[in-house]
PDB file of N, CA and C in Angstrom:
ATOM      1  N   UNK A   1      -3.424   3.790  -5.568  1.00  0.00           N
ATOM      2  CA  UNK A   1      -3.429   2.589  -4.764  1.00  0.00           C
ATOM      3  C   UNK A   1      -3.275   1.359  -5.664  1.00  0.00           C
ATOM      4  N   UNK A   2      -3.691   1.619  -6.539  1.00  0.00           N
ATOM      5  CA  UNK A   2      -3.508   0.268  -7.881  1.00  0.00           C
ATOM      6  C   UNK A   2      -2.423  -0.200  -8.446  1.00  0.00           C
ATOM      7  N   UNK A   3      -1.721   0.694  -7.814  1.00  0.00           N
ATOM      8  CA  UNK A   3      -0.108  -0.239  -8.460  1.00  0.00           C
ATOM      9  C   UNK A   3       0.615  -0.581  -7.513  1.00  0.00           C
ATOM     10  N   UNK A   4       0.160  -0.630  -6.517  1.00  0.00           N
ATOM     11  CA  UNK A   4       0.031  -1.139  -4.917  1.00  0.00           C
ATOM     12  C   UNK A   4      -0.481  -2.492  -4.990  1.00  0.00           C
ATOM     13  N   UNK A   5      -1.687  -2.568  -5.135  1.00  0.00           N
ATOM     14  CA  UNK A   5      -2.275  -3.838  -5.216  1.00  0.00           C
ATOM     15  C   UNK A   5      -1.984  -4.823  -6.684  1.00  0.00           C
ATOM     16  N   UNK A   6      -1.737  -3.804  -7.656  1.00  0.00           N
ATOM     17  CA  UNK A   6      -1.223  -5.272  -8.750  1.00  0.00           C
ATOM     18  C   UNK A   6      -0.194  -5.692  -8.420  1.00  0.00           C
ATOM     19  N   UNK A   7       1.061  -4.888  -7.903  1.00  0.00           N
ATOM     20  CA  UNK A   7       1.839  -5.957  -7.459  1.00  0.00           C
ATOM     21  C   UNK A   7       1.639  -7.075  -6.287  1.00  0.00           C
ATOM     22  N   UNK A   8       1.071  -6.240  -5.308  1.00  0.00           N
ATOM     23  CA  UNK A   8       0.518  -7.794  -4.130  1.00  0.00           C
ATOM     24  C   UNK A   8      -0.179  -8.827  -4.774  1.00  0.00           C
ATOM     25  N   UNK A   9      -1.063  -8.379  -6.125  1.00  0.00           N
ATOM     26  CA  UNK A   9      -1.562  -9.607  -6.912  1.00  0.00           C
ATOM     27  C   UNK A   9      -0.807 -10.527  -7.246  1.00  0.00           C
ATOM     28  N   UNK A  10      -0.066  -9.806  -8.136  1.00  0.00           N
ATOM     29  CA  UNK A  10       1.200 -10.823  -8.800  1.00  0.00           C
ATOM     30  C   UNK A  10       1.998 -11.050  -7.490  1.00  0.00           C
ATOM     31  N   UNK A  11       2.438 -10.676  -6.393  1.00  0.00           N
ATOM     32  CA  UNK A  11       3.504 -11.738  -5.680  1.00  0.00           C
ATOM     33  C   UNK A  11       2.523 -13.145  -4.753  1.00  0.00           C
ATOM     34  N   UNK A  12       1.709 -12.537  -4.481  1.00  0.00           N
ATOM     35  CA  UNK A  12       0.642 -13.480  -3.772  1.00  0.00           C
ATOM     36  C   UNK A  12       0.226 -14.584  -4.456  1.00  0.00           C
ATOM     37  N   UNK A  13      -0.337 -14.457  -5.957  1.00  0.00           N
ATOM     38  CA  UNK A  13      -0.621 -15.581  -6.666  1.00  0.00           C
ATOM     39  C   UNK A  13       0.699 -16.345  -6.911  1.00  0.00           C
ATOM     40  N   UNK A  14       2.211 -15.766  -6.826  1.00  0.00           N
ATOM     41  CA  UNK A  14       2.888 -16.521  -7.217  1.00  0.00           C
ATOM     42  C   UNK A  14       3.650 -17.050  -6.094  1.00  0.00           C
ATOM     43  N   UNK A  15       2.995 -16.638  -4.557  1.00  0.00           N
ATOM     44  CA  UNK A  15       3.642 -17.139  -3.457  1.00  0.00           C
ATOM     45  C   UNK A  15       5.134 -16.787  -3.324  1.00  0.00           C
ATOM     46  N   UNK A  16       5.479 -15.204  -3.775  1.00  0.00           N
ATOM     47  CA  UNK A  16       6.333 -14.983  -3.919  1.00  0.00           C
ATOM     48  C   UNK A  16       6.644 -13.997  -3.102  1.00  0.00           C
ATOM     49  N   UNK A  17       7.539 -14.042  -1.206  1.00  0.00           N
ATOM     50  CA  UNK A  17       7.487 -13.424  -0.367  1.00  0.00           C
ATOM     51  C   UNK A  17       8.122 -12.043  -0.469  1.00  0.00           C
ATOM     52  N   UNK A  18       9.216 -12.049  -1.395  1.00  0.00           N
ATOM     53  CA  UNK A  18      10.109 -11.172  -1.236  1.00  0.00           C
ATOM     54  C   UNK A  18       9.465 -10.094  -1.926  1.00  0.00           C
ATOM     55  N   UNK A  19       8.943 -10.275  -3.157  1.00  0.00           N
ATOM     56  CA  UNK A  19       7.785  -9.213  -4.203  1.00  0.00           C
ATOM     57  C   UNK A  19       6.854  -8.861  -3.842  1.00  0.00           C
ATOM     58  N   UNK A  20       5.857  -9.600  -2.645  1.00  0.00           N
ATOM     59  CA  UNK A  20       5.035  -9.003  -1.521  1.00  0.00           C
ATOM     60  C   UNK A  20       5.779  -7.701  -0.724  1.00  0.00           C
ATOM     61  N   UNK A  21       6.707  -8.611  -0.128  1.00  0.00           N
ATOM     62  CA  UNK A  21       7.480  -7.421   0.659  1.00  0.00           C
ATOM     63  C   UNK A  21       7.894  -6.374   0.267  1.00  0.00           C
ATOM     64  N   UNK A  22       8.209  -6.080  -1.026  1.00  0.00           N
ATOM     65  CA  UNK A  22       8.638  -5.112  -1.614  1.00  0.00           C
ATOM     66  C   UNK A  22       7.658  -3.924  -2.190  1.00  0.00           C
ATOM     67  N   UNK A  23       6.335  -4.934  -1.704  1.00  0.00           N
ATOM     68  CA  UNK A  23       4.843  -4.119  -2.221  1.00  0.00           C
ATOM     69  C   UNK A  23       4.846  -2.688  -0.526  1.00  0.00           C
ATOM     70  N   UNK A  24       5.668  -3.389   0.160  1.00  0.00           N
ATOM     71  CA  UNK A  24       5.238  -2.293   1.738  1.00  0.00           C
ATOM     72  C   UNK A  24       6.906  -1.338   1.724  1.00  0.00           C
ATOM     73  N   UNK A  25       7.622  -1.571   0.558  1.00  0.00           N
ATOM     74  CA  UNK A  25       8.583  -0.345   0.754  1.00  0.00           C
ATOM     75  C   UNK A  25       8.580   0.909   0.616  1.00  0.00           C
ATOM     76  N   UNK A  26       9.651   1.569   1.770  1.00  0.00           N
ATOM     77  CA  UNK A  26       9.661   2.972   2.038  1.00  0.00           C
ATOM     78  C   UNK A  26      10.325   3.621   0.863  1.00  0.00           C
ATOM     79  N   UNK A  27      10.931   2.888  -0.007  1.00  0.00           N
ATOM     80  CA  UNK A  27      11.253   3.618  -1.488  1.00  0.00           C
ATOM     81  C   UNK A  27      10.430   3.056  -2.586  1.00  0.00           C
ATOM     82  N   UNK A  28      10.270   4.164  -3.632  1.00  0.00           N
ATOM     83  CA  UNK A  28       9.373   3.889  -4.527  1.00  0.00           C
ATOM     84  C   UNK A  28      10.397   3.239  -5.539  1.00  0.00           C
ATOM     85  N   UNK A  29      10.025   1.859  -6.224  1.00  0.00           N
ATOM     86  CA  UNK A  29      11.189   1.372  -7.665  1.00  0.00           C
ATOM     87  C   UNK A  29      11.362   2.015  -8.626  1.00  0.00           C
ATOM     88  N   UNK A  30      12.715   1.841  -9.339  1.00  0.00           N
ATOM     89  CA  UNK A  30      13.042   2.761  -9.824  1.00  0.00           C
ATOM     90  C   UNK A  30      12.229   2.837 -11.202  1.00  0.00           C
ATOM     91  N   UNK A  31      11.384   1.716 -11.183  1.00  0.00           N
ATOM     92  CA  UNK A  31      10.115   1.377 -12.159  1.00  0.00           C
ATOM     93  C   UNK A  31       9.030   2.725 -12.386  1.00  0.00           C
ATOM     94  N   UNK A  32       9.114   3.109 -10.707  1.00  0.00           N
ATOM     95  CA  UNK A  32       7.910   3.963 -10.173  1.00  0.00           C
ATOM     96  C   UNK A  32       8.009   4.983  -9.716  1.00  0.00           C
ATOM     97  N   UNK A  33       8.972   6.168 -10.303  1.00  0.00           N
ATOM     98  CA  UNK A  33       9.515   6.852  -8.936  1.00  0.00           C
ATOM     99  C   UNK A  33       7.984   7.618  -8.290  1.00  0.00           C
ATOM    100  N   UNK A  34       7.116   8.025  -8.650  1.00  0.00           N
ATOM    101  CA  UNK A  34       5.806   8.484  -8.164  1.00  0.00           C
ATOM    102  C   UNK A  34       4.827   7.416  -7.327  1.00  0.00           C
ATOM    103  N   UNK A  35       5.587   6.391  -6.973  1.00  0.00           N
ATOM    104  CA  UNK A  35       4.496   5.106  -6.509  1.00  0.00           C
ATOM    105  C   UNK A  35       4.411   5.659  -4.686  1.00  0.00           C
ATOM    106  N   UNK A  36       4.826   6.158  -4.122  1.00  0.00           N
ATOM    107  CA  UNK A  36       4.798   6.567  -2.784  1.00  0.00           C
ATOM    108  C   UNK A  36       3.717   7.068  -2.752  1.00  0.00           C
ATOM    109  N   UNK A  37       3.807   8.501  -3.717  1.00  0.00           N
ATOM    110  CA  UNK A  37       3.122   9.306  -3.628  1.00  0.00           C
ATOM    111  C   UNK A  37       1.830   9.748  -4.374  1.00  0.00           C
ATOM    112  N   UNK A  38       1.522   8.785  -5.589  1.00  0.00           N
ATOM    113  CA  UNK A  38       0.283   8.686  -6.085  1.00  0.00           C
ATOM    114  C   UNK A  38      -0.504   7.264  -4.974  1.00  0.00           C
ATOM    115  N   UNK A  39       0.130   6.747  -4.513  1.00  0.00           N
ATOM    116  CA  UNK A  39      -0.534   5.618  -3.718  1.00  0.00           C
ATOM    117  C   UNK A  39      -0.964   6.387  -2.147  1.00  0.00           C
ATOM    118  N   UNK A  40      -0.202   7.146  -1.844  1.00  0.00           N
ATOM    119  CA  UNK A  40      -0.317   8.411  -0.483  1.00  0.00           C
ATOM    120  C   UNK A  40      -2.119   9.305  -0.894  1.00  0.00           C
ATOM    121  N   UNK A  41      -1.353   9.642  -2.248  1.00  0.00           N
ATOM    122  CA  UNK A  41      -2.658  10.609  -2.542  1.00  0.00           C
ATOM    123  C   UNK A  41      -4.025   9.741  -3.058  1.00  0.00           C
ATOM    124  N   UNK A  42      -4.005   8.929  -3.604  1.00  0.00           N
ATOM    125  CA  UNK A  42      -5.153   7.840  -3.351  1.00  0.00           C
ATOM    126  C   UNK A  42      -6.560   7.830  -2.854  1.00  0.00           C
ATOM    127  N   UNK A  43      -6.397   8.163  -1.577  1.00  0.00           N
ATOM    128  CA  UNK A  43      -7.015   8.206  -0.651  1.00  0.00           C
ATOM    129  C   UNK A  43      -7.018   8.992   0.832  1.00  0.00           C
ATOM    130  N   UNK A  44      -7.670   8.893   1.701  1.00  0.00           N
ATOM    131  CA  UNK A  44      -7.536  10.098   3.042  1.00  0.00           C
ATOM    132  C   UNK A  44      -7.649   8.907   4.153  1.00  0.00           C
ATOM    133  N   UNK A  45      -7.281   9.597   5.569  1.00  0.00           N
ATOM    134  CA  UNK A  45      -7.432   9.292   6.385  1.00  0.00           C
ATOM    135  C   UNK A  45      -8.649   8.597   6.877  1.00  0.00           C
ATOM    136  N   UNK A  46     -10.345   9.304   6.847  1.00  0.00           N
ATOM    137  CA  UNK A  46     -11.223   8.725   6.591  1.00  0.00           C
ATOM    138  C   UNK A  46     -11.766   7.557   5.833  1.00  0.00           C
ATOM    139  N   UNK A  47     -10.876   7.428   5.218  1.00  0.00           N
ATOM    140  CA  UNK A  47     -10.740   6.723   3.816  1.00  0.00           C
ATOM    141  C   UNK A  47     -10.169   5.370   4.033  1.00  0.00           C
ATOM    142  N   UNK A  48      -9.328   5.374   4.490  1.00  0.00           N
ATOM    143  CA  UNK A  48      -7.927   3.917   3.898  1.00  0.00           C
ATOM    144  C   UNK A  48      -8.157   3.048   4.414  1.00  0.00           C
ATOM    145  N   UNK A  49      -9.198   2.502   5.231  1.00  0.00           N
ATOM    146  CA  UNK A  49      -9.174   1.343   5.470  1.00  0.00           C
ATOM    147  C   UNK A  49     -10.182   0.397   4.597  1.00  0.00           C
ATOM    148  N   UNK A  50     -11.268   1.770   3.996  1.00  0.00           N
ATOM    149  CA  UNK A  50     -12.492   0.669   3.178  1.00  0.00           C
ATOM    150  C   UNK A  50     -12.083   0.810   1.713  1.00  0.00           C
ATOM    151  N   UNK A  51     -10.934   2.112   1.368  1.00  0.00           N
ATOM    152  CA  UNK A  51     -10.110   1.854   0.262  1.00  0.00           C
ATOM    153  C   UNK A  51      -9.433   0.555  -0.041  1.00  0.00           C
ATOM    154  N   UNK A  52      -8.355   0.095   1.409  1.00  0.00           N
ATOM    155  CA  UNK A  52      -7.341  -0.905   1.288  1.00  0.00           C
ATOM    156  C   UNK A  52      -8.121  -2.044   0.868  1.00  0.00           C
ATOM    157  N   UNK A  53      -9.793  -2.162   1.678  1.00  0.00           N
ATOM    158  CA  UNK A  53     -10.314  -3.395   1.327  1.00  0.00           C
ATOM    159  C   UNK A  53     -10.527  -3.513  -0.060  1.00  0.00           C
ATOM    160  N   UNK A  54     -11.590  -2.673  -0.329  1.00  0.00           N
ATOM    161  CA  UNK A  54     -11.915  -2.841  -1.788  1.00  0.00           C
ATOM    162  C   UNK A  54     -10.649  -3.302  -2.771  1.00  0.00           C
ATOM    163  N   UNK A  55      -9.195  -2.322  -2.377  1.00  0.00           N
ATOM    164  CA  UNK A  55      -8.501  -3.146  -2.983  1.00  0.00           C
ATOM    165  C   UNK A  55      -7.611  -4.472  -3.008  1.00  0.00           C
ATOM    166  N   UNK A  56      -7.954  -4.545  -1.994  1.00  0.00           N
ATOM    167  CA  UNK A  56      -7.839  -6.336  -1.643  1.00  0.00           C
ATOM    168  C   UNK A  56      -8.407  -7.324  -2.673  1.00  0.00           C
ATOM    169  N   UNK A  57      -7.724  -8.075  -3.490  1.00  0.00           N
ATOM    170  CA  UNK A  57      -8.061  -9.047  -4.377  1.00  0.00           C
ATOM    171  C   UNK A  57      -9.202 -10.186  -3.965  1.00  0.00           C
ATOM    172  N   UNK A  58     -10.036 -10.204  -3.860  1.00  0.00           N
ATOM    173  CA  UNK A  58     -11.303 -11.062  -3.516  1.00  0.00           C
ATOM    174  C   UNK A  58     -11.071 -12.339  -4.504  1.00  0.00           C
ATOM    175  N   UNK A  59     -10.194 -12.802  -5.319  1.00  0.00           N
ATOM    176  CA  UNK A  59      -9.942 -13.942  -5.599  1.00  0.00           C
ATOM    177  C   UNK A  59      -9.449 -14.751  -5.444  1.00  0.00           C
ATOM    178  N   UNK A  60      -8.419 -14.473  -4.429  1.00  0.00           N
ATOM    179  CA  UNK A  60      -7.664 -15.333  -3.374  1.00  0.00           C
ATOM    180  C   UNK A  60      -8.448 -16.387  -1.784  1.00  0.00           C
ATOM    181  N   UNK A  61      -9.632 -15.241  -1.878  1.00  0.00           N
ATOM    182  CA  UNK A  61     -10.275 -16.195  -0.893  1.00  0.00           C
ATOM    183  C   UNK A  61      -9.763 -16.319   0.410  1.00  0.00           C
ATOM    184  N   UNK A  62      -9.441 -15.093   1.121  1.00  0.00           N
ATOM    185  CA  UNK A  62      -8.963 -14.925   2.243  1.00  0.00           C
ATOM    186  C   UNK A  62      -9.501 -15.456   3.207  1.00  0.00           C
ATOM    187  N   UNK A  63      -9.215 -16.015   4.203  1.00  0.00           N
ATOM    188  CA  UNK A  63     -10.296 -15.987   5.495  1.00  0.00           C
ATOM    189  C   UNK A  63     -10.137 -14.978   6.170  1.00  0.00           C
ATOM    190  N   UNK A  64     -11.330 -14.101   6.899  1.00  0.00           N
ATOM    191  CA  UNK A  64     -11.593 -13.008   7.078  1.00  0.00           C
ATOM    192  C   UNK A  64     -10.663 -12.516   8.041  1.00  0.00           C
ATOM    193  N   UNK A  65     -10.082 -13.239   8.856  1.00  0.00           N
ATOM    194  CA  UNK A  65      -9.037 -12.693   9.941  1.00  0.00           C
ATOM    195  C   UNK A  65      -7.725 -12.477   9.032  1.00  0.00           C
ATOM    196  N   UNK A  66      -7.504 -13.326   7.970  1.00  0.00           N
ATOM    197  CA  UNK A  66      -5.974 -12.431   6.604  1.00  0.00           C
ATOM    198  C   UNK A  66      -6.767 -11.451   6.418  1.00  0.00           C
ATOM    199  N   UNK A  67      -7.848 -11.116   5.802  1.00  0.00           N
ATOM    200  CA  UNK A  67      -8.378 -10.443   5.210  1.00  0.00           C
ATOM    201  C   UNK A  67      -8.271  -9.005   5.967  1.00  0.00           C
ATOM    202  N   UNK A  68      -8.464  -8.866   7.307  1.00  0.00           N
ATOM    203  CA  UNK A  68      -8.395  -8.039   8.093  1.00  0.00           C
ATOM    204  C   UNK A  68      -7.280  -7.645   8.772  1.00  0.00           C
ATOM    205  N   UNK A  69      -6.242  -8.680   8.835  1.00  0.00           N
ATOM    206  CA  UNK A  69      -4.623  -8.471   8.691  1.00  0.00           C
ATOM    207  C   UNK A  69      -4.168  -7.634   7.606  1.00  0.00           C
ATOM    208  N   UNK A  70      -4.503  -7.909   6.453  1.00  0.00           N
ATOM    209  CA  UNK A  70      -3.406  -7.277   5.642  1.00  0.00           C
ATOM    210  C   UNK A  70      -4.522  -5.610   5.002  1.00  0.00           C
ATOM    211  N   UNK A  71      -5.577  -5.684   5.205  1.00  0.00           N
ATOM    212  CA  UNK A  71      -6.150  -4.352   5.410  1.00  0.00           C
ATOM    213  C   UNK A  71      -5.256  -3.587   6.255  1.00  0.00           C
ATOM    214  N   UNK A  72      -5.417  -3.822   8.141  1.00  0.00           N
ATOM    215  CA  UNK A  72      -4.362  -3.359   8.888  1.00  0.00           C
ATOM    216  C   UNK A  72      -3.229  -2.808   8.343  1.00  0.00           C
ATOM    217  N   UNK A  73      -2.227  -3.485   8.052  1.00  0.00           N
ATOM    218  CA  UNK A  73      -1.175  -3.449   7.431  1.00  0.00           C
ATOM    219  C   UNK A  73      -0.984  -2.784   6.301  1.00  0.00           C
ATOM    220  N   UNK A  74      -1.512  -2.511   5.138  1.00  0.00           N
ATOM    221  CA  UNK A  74      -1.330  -1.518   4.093  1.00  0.00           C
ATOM    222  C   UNK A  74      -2.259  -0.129   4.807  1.00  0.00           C
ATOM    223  N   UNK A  75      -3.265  -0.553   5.437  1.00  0.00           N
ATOM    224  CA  UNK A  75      -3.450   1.131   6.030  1.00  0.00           C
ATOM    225  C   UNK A  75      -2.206   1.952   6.526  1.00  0.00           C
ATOM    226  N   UNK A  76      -1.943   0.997   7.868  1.00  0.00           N
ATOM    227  CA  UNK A  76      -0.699   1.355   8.272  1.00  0.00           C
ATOM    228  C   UNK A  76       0.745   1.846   7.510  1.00  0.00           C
ATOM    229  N   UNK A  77       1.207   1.155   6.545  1.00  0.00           N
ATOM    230  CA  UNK A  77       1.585   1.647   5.614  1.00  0.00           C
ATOM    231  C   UNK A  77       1.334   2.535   4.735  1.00  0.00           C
ATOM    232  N   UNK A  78       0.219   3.199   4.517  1.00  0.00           N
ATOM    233  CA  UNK A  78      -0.471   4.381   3.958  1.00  0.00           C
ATOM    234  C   UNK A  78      -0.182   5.091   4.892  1.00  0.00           C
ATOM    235  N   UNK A  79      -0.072   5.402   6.475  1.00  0.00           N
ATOM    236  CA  UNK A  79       0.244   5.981   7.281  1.00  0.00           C
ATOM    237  C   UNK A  79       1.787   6.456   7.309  1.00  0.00           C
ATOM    238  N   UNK A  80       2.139   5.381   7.258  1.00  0.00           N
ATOM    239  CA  UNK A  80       4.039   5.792   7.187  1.00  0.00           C
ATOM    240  C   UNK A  80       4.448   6.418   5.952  1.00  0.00           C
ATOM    241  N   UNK A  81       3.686   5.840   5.479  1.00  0.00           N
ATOM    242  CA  UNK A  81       3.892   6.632   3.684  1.00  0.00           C
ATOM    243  C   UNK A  81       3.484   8.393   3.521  1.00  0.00           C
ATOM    244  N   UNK A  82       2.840   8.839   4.608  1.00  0.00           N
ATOM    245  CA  UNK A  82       2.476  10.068   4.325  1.00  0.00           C
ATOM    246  C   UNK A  82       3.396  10.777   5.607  1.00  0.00           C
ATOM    247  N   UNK A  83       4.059   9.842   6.287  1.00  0.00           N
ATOM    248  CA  UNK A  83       5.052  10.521   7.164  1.00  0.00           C
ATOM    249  C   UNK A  83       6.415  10.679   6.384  1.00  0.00           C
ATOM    250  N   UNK A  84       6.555   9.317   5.715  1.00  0.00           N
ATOM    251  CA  UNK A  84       7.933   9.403   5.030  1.00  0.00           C
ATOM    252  C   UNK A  84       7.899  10.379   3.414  1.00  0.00           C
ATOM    253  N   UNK A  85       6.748  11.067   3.612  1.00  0.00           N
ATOM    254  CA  UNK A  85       6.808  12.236   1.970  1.00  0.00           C
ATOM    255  C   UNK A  85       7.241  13.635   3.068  1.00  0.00           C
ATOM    256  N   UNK A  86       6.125  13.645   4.151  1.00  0.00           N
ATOM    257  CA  UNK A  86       6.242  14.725   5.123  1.00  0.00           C
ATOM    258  C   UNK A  86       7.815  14.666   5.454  1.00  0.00           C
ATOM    259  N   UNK A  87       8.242  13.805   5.650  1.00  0.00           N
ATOM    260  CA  UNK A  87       9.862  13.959   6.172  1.00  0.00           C
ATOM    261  C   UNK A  87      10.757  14.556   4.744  1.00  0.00           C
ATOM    262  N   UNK A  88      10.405  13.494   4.076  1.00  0.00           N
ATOM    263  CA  UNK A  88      11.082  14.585   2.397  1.00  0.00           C
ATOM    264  C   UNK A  88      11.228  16.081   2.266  1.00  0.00           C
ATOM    265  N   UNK A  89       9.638  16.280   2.471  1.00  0.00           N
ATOM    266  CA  UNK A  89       9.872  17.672   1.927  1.00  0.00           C
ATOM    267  C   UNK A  89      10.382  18.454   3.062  1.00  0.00           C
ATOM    268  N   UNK A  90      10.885  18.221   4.498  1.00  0.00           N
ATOM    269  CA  UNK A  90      11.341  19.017   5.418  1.00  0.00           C
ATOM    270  C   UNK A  90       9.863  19.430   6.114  1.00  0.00           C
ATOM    271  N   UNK A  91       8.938  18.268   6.111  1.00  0.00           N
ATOM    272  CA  UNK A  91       8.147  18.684   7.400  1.00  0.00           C
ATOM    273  C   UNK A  91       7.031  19.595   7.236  1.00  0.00           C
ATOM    274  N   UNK A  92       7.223  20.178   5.826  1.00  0.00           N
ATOM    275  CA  UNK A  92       5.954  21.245   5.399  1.00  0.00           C
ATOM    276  C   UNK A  92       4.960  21.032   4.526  1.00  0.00           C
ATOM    277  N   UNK A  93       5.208  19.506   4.431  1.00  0.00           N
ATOM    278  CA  UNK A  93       4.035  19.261   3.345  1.00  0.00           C
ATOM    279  C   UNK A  93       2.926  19.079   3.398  1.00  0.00           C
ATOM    280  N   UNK A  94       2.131  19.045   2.686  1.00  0.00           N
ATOM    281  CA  UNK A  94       0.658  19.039   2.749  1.00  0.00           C
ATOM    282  C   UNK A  94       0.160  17.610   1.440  1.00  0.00           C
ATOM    283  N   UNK A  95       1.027  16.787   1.503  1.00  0.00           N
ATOM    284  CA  UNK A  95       0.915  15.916   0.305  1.00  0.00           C
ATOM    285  C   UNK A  95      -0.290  15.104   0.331  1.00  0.00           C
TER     286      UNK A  95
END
């Protein structure tokens, strides 16, 4: 999940939308090719939402309704992320 969140660090502090956005893509960079799927394995279902917080940067000073937006949102994306490995391997994975 941590190379997930250093990049939302670095695009956020630098107010930089497009490097945020690129923190919720369905391909891993060619920086990372394992970033899908060590960020997938991370954590569980039970798990990803008090994971996503903790890794939420607490130095930005969210107000609690962002704060609870973008939790949402990378869970959710942890979600698609374990559909789009399941679709890779042809549907049999257990990733």
């Amino acid at each position: 999940m941590e190379s997930v969140f250093t990049a939302f660090r670095a695009a956020y502090a630098e107010r930089n939308g497009y490097a945020l956005s690129q923190t919720l893509s369905p391909i891993a960079p060619t920086t990372q090719p394992d970033r899908l799927v060590t960020f997938y394995q991370s954590t569980n279902s039970a798990n990803v939402k008090r994971d996503v917080q903790r890794s939420i940067p607490v130095t930005f000073q969210f107000a609690s309704e962002e704060n609870k937006g973008w939790v949402e949102v990378y869970a959710a994306y942890w979600k698609a992320v374990g559909a789009i490995l399941d679709a890779e391997a042809g549907g049999n994975s257990k990733v």
